[in-house]
PDB file of N, CA and C in Angstrom:
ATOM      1  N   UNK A   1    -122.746-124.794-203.944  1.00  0.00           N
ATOM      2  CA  UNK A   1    -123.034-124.750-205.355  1.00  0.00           C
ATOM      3  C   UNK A   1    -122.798-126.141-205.951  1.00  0.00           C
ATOM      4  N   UNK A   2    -123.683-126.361-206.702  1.00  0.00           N
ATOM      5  CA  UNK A   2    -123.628-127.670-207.478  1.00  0.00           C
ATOM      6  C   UNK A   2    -123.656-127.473-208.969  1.00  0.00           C
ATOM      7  N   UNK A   3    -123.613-128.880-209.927  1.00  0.00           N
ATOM      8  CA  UNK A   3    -123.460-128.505-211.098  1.00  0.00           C
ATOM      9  C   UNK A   3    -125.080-128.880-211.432  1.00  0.00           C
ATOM     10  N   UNK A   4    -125.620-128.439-212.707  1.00  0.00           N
ATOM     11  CA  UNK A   4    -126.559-128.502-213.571  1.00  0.00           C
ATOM     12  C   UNK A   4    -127.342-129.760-213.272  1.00  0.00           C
ATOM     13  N   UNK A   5    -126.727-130.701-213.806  1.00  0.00           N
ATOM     14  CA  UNK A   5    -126.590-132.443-213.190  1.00  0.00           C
ATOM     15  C   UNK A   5    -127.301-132.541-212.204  1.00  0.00           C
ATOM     16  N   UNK A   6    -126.171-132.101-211.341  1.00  0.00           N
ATOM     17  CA  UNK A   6    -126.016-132.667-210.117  1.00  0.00           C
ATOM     18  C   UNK A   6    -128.096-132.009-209.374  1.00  0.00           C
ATOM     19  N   UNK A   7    -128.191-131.137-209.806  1.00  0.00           N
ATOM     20  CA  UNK A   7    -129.252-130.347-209.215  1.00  0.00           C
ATOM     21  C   UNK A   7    -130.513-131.204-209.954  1.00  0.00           C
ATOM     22  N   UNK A   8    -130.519-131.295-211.525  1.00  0.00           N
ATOM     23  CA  UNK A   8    -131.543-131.859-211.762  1.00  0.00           C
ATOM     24  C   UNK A   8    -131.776-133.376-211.193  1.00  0.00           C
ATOM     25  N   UNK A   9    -130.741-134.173-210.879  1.00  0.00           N
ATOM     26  CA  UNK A   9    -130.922-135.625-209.781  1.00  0.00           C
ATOM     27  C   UNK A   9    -131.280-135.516-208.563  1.00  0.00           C
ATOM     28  N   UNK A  10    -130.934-134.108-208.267  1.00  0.00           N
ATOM     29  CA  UNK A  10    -131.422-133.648-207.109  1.00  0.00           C
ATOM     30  C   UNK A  10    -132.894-133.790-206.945  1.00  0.00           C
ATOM     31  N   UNK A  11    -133.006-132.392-207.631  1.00  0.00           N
ATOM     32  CA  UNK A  11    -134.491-132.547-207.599  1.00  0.00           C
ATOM     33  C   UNK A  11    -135.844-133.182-208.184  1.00  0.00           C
ATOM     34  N   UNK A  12    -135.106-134.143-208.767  1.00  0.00           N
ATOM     35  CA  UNK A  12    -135.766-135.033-209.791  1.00  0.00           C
ATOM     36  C   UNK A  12    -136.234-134.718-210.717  1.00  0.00           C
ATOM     37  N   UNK A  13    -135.395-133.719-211.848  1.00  0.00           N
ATOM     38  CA  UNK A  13    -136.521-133.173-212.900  1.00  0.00           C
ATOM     39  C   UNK A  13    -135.527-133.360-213.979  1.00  0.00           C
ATOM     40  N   UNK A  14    -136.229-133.191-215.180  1.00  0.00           N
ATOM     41  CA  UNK A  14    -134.865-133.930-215.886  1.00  0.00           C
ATOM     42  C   UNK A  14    -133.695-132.928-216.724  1.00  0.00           C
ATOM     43  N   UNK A  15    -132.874-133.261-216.914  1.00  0.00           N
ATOM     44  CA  UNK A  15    -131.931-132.265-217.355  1.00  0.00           C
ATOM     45  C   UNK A  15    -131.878-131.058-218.141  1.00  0.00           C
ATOM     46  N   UNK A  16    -132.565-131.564-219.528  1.00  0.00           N
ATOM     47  CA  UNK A  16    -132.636-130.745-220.420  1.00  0.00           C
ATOM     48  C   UNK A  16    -133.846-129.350-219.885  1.00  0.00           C
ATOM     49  N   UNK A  17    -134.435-129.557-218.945  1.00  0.00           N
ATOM     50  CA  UNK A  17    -135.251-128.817-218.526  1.00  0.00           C
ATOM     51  C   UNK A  17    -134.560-127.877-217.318  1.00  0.00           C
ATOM     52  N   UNK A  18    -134.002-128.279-217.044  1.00  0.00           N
ATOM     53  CA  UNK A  18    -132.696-127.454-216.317  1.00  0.00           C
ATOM     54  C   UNK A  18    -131.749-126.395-216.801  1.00  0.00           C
ATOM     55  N   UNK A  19    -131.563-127.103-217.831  1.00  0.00           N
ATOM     56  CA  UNK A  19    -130.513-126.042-218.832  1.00  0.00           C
ATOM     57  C   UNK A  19    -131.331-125.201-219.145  1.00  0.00           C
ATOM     58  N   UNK A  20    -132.877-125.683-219.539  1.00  0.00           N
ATOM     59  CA  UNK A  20    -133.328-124.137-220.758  1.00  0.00           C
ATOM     60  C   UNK A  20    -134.019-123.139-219.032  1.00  0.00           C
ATOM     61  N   UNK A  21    -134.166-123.898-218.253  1.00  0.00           N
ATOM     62  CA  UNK A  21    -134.286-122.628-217.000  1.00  0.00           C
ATOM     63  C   UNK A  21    -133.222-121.963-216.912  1.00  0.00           C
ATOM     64  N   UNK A  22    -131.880-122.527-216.961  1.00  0.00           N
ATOM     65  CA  UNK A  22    -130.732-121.354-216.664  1.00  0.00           C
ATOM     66  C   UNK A  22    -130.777-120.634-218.349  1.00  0.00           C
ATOM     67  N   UNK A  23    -130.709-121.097-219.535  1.00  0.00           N
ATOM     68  CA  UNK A  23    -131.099-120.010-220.366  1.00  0.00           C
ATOM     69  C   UNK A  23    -131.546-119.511-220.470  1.00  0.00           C
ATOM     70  N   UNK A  24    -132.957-119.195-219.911  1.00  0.00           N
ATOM     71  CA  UNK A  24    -134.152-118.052-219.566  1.00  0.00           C
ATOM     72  C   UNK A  24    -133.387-117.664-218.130  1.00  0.00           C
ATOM     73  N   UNK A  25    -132.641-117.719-217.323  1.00  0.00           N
ATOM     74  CA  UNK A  25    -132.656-117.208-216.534  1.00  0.00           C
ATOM     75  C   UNK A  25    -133.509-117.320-215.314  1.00  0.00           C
ATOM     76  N   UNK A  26    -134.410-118.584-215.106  1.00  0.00           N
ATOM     77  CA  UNK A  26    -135.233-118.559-214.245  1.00  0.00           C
ATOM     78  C   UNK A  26    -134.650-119.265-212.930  1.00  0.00           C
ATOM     79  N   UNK A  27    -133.496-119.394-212.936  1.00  0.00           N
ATOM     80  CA  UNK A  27    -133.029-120.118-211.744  1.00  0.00           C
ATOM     81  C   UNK A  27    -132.481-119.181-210.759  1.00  0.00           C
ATOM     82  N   UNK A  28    -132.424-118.553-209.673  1.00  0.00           N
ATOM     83  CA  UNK A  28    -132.335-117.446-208.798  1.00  0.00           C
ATOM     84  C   UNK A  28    -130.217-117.653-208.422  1.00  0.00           C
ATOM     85  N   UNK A  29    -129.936-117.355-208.698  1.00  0.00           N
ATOM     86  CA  UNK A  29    -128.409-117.630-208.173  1.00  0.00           C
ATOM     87  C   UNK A  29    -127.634-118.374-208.811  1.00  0.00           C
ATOM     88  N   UNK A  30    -127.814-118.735-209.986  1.00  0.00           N
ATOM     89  CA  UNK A  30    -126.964-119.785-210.764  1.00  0.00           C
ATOM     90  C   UNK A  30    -126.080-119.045-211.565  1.00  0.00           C
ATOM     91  N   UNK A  31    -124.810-119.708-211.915  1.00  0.00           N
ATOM     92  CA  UNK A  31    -123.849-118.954-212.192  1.00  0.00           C
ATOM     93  C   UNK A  31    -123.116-119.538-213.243  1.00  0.00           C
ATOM     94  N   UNK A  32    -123.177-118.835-214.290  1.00  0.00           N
ATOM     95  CA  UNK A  32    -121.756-119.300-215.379  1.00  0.00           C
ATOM     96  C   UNK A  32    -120.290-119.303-215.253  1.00  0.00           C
ATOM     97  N   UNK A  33    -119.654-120.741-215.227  1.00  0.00           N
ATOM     98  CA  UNK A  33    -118.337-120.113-214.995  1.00  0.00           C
ATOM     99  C   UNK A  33    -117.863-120.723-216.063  1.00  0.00           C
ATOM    100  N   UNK A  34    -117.069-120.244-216.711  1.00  0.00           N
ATOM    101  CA  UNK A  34    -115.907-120.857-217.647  1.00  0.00           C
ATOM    102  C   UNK A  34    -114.662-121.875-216.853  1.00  0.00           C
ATOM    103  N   UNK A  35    -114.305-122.559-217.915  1.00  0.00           N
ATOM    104  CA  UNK A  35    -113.350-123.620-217.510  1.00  0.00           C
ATOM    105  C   UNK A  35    -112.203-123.704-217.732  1.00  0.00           C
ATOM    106  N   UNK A  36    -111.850-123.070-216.713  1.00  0.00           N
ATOM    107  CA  UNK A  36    -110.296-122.675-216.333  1.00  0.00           C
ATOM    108  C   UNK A  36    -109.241-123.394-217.803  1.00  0.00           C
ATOM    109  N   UNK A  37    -109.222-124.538-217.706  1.00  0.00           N
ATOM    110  CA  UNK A  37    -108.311-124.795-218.483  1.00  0.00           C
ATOM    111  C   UNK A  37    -108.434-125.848-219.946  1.00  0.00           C
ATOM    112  N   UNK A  38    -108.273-126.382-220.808  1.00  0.00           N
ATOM    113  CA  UNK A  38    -108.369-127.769-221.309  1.00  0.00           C
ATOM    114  C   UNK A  38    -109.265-127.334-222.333  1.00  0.00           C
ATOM    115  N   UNK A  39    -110.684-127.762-222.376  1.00  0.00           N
ATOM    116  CA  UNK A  39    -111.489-127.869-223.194  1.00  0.00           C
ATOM    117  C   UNK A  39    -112.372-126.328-223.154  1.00  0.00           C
ATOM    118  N   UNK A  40    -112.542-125.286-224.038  1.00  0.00           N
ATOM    119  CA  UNK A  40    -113.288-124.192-223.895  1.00  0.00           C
ATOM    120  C   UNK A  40    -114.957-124.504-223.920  1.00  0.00           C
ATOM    121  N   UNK A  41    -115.364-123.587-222.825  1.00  0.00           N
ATOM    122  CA  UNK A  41    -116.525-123.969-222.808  1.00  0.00           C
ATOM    123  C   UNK A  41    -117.231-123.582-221.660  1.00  0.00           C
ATOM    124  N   UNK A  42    -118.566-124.001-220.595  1.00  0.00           N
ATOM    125  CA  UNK A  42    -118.414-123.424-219.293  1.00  0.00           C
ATOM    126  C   UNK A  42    -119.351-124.101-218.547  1.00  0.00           C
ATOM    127  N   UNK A  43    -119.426-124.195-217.283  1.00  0.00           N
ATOM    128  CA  UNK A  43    -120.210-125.345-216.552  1.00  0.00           C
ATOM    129  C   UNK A  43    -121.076-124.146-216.061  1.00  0.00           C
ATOM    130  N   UNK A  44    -122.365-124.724-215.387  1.00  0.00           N
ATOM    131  CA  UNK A  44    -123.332-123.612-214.508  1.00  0.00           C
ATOM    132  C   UNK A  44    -123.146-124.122-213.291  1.00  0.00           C
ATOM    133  N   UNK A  45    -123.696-123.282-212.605  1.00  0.00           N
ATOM    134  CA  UNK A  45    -123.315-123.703-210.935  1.00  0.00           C
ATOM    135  C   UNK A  45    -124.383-122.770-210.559  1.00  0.00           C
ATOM    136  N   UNK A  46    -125.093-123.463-209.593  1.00  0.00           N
ATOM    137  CA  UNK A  46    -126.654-123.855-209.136  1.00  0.00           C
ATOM    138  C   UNK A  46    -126.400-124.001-207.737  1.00  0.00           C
ATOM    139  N   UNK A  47    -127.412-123.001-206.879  1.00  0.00           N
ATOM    140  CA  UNK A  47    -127.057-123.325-205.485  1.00  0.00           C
ATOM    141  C   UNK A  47    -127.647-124.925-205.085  1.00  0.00           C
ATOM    142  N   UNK A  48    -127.811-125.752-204.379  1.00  0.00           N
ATOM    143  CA  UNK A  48    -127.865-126.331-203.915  1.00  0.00           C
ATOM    144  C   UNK A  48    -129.548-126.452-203.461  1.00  0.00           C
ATOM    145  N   UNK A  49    -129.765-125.198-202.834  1.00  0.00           N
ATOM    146  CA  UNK A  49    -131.112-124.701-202.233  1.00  0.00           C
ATOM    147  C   UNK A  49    -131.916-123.763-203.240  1.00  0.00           C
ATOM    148  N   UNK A  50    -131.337-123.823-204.435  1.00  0.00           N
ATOM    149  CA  UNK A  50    -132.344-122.294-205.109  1.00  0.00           C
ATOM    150  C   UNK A  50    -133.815-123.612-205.307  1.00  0.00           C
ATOM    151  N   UNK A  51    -134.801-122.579-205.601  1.00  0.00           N
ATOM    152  CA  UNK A  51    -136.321-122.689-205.731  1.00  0.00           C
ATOM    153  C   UNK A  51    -136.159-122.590-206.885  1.00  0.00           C
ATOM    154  N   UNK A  52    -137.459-123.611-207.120  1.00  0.00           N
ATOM    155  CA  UNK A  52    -138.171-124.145-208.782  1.00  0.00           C
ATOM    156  C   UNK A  52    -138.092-122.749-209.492  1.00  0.00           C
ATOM    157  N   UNK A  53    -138.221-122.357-210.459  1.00  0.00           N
ATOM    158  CA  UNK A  53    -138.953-121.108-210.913  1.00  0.00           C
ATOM    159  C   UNK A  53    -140.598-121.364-210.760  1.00  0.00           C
ATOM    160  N   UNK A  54    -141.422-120.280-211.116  1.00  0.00           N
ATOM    161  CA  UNK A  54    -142.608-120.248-211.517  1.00  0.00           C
ATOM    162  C   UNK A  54    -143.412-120.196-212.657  1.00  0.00           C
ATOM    163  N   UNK A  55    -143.314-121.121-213.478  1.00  0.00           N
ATOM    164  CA  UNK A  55    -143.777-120.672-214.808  1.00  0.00           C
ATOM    165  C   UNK A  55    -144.949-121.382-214.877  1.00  0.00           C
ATOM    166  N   UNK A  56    -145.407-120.505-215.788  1.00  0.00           N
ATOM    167  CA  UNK A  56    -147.162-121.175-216.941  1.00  0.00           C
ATOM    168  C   UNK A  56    -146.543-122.637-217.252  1.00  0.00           C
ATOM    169  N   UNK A  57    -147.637-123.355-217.339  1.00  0.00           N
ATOM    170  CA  UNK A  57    -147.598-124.848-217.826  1.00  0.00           C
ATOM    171  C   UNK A  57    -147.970-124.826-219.173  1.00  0.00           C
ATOM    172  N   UNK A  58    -147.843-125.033-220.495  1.00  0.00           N
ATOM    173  CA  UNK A  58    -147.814-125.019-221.661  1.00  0.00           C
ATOM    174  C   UNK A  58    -147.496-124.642-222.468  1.00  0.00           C
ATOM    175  N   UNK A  59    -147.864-124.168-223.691  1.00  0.00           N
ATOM    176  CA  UNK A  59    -147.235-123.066-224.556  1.00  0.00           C
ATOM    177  C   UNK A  59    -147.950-121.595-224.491  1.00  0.00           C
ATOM    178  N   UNK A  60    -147.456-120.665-224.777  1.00  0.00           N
ATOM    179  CA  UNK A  60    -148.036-119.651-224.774  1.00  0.00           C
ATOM    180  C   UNK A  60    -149.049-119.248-226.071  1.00  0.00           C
ATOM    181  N   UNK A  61    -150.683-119.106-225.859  1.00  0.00           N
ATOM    182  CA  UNK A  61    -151.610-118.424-226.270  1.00  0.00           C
ATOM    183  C   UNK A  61    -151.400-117.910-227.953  1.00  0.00           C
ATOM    184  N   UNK A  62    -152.043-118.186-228.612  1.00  0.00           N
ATOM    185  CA  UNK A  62    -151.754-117.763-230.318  1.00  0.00           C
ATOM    186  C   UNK A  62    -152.271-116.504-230.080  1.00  0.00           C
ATOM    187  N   UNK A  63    -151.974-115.604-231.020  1.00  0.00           N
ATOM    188  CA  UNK A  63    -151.494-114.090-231.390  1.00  0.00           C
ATOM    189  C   UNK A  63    -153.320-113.677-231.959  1.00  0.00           C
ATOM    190  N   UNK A  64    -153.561-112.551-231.288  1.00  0.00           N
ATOM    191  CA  UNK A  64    -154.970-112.261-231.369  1.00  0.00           C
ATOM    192  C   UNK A  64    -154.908-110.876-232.265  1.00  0.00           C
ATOM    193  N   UNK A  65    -155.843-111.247-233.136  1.00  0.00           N
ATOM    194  CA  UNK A  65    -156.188-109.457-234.258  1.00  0.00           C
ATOM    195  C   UNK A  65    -156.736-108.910-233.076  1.00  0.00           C
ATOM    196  N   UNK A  66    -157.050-107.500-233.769  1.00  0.00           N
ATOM    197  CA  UNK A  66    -157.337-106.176-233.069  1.00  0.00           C
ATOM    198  C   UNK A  66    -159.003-106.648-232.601  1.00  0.00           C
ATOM    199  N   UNK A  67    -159.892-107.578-233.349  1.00  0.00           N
ATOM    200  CA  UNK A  67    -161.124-107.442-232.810  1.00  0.00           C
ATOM    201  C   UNK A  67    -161.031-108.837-231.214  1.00  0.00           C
ATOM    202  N   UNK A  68    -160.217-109.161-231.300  1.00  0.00           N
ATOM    203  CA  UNK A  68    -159.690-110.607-229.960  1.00  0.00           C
ATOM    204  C   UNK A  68    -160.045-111.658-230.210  1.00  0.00           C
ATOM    205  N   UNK A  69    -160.257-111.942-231.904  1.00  0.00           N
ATOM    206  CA  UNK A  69    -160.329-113.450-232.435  1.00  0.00           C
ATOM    207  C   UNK A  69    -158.992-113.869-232.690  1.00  0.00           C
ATOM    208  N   UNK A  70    -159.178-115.166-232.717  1.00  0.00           N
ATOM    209  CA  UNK A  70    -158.085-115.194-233.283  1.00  0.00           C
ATOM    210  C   UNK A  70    -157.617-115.044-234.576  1.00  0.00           C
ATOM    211  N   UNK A  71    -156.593-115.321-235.307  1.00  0.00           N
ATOM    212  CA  UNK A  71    -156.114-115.062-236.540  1.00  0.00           C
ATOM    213  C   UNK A  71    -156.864-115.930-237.126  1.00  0.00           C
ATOM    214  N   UNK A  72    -157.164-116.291-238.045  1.00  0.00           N
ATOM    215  CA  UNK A  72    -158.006-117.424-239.361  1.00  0.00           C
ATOM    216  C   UNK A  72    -156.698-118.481-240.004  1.00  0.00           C
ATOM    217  N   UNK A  73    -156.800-119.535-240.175  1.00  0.00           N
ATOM    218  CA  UNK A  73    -155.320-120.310-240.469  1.00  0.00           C
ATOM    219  C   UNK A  73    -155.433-119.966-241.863  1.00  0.00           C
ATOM    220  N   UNK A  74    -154.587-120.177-242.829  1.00  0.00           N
ATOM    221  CA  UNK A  74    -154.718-120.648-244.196  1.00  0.00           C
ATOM    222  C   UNK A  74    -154.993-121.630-244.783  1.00  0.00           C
ATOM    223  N   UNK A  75    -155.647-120.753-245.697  1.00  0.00           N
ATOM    224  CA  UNK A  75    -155.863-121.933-246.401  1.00  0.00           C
ATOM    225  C   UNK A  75    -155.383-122.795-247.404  1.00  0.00           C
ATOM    226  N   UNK A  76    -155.305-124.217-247.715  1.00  0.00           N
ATOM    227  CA  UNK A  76    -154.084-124.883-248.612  1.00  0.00           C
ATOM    228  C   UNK A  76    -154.707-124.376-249.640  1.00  0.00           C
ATOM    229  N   UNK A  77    -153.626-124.947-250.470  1.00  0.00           N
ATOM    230  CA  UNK A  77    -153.593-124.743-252.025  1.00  0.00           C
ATOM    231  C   UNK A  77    -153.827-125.285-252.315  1.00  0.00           C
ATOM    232  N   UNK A  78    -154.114-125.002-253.754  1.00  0.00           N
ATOM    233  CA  UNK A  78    -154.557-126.406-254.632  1.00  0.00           C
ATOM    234  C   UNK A  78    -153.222-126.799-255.351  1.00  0.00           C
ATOM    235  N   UNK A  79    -153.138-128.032-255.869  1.00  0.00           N
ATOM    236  CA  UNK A  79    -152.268-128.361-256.819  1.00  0.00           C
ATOM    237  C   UNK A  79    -152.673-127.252-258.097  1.00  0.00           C
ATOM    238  N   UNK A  80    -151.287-127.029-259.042  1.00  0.00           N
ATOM    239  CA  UNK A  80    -150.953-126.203-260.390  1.00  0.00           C
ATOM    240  C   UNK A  80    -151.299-124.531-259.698  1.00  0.00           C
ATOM    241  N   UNK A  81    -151.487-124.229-258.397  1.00  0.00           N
ATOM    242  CA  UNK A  81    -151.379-123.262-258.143  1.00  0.00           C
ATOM    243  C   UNK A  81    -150.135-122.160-257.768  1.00  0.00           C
ATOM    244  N   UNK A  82    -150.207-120.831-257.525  1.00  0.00           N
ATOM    245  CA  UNK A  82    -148.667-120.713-256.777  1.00  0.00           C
ATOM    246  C   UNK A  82    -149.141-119.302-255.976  1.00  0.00           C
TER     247      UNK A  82
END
């Protein structure tokens, strides 16, 4: 088991993208532990060998009405309106 860190230098990807996989949960075996003593708080611990997750590349798809268009944006306002 390694730390968070230690895994994203590992595998060359960068940190912050590490953390939000263990907040979704997409990392297979990683583990929260709290810290025994000193400062409250808690490190993750990451096997060594776990696999990438699998996710979609982008953002997810805007929200479709009942006929499968999409929604229509709004439209601005005018000034002295409300």
């Amino acid at each position: 088991m390694i730390t968070a860190r230690q895994f994203s230098e590992l595998r060359k990807i960068p940190y912050t993208t590490v953390i939000f996989w263990l907040k979704k949960g997409a990392l297979a075996g990683a583990e929260k532990q709290e810290i025994p003593f000193g400062r409250q708080g808690f490190i993750w611990q990451v096997p060594d060998d776990a696999p990438l997750p699998e996710l979609p590349a982008g953002r997810k798809p805007k929200a479709k009405d009942e006929s499968g268009t999409a929604k229509p944006a709004k439209k601005p306002r005018k000034k002295g309106e409300q």
